[in-house]
Protein backbone atom coordinates (compact mmCIF):
# COMPACT_ATOMS: atom_id res chain seq x y z
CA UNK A 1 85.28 66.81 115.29
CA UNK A 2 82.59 65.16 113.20
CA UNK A 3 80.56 68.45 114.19
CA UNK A 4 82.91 70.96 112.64
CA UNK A 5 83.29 68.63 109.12
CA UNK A 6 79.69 68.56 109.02
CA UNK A 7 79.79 72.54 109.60
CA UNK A 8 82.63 73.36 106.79
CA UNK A 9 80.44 70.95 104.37
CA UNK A 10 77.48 73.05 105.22
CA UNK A 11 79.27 76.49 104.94
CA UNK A 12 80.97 74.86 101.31
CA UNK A 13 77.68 74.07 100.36
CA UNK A 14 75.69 76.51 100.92
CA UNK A 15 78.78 79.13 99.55
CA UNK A 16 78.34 76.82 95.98
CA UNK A 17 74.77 77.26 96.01
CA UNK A 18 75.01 80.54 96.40
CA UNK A 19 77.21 81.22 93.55
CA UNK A 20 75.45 78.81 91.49
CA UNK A 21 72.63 81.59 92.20
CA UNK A 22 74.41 84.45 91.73
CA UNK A 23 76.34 82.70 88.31
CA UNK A 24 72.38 82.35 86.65
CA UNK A 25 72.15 85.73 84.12
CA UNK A 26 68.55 86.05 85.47
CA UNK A 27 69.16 86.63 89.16
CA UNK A 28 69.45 90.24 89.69
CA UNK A 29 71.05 90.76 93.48
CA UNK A 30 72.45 93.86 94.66
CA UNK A 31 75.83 93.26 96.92
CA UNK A 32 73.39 94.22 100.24
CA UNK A 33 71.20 90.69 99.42
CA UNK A 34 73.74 88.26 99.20
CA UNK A 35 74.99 87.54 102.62
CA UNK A 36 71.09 87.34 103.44
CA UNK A 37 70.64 84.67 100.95
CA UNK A 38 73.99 82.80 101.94
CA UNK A 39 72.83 83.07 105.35
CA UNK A 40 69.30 81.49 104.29
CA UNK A 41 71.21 78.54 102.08
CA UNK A 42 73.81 77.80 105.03
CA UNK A 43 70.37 77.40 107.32
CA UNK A 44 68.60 75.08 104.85
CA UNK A 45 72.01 73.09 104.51
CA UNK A 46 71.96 72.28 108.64
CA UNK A 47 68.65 71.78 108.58
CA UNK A 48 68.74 69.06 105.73
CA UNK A 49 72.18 67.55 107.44
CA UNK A 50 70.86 67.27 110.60
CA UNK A 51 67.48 65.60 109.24
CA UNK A 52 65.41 67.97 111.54
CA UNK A 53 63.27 68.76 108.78
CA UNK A 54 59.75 68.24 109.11
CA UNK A 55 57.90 65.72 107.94
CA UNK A 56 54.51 66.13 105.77
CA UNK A 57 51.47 64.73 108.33
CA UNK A 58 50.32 61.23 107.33
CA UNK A 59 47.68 58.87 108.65
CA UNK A 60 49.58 55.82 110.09
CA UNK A 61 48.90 52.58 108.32
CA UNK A 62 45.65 51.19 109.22
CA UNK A 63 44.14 53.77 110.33
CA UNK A 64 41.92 55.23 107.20
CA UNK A 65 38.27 55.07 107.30
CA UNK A 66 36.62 54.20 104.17
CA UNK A 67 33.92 56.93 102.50
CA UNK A 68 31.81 54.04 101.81
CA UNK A 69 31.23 50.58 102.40
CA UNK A 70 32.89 48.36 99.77
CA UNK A 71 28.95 47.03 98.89
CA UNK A 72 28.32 50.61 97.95
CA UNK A 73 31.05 51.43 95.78
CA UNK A 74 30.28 48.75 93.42
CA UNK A 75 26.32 49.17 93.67
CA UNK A 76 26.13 50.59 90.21
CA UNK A 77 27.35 49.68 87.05
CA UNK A 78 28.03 52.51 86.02
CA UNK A 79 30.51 53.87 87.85
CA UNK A 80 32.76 52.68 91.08
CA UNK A 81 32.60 55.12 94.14
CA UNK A 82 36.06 55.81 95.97
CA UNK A 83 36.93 55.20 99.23
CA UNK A 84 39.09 57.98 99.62
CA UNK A 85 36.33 60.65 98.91
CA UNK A 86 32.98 58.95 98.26
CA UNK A 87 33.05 60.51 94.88
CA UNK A 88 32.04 58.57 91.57
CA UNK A 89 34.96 57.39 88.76
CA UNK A 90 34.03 55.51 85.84
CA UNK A 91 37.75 54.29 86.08
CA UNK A 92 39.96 54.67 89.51
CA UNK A 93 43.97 54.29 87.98
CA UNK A 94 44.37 58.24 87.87
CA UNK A 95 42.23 59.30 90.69
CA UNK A 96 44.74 56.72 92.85
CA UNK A 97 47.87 58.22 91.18
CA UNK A 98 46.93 61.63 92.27
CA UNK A 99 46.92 60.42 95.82
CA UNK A 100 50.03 58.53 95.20
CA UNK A 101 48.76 55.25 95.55
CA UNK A 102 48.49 51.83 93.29
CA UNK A 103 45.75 50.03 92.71
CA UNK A 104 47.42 47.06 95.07
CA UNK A 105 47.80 49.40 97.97
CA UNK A 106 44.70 50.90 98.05
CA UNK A 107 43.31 47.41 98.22
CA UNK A 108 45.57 46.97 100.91
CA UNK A 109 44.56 50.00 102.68
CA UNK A 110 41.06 49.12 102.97
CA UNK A 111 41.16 45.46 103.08
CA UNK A 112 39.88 44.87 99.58
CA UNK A 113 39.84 41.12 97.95
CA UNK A 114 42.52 41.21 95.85
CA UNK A 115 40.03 40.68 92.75
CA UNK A 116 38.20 44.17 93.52
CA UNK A 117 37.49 46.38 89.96
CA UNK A 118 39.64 49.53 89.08
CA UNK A 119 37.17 50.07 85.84
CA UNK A 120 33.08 50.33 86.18
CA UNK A 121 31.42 47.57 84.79
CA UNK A 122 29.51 48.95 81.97
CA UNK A 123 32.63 51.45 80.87
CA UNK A 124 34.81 48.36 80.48
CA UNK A 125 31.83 46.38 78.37
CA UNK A 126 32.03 49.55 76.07
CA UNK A 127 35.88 49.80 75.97
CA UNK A 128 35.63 46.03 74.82
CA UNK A 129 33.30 46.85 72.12
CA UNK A 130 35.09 49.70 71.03
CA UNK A 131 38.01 47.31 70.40
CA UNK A 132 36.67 44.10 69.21
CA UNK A 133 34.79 46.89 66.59
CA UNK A 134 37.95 47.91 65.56
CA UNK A 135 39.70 44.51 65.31
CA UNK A 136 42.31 44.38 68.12
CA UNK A 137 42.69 41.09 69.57
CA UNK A 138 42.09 39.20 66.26
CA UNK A 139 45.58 36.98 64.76
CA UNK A 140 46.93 37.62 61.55
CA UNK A 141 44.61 36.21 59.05
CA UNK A 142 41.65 36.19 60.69
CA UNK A 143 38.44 38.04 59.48
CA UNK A 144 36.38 40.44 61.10
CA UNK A 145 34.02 37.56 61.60
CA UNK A 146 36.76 35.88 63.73
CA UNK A 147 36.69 32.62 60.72
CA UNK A 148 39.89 32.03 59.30
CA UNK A 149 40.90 34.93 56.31
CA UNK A 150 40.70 34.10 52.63
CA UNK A 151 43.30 32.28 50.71
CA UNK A 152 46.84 33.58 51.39
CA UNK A 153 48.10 36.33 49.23
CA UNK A 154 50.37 35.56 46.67
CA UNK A 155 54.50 35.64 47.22
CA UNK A 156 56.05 38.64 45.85
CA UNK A 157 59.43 38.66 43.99
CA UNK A 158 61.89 37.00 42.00
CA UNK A 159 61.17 33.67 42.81
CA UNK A 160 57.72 33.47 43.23
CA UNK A 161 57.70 34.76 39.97
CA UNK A 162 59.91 32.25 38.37
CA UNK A 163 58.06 29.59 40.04
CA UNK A 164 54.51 30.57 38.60
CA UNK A 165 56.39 30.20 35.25
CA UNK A 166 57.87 27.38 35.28
């Protein structure tokens, strides 16, 4: 009994799909191709119900090899080598992304310290400059210097004005 509701979902399913298709102005199906493609969407359907779908092939957990040793990847200051491919990245965040990881599992993966760099060492020391040069990290009212700013500008309005009268 459970079979058959699964089967009429399917078949309702697939049949809204189908006219969901044929209801878009850009689909151009002659009469002949439309059992076809209810045929193909009431396949897909079962196959997704029944979770027989197969999966994409993954490397269990603990089983990747690194490239390189962890010693060589951070040999050089100028860039970090990955583990994934042995190839050099002055900064690892998007090369990770693209293999859908974060930077705490791919530490995990290959039994990093949790203190390991995502950013070379010379590219970050650059980065820095380029923002101390440009004044981020500085509070209100501090000088480029980094001593305290010059006298505080004067109030503006009503009563600061009345008050520098009186």
């Amino acid at each position: 009994m459970i079979e058959e509701a699964a089967d009429i979902n399917a078949v309702e399913l697939a049949t809204e799909l189908t006219i969901a298709w044929l209801s878009n102005p850009n689909t151009r199906a002659s009469s002949d191709e439309v059992p076809g493609f209810l045929h193909k969407m009431h396949e897909a359907v079962n196959q997704l119900s029944t979770n027989t779908q197969v999966v994409a092939d993954e490397e269990p957990a603990g089983e990747y090899t690194p490239a390189v040793s962890v010693r060589k990847s951070l040999a050089s200051k100028d860039h970090i080598i990955s583990m994934i491919d042995g190839k050099p990245y002055k900064t690892l965040r998007r090369h990770l992304a693209g293999h859908g990881l974060s930077p705490a599992e791919y530490r995990q993966r290959y039994g990093l310290k949790p203190d390991y760099p995502m950013v070379a060492e010379n590219y970050s020391e650059a980065r820095r400059a380029m923002a101390k040069k440009i004044g981020l990290g500085r509070k209100p009212g501090m000088s480029r210097k980094g001593g305290e700013g010059e006298a505080a500008p004067a109030k503006r309005g009503r009563k600061a004005a009345e008050a520098a009268g009186e």
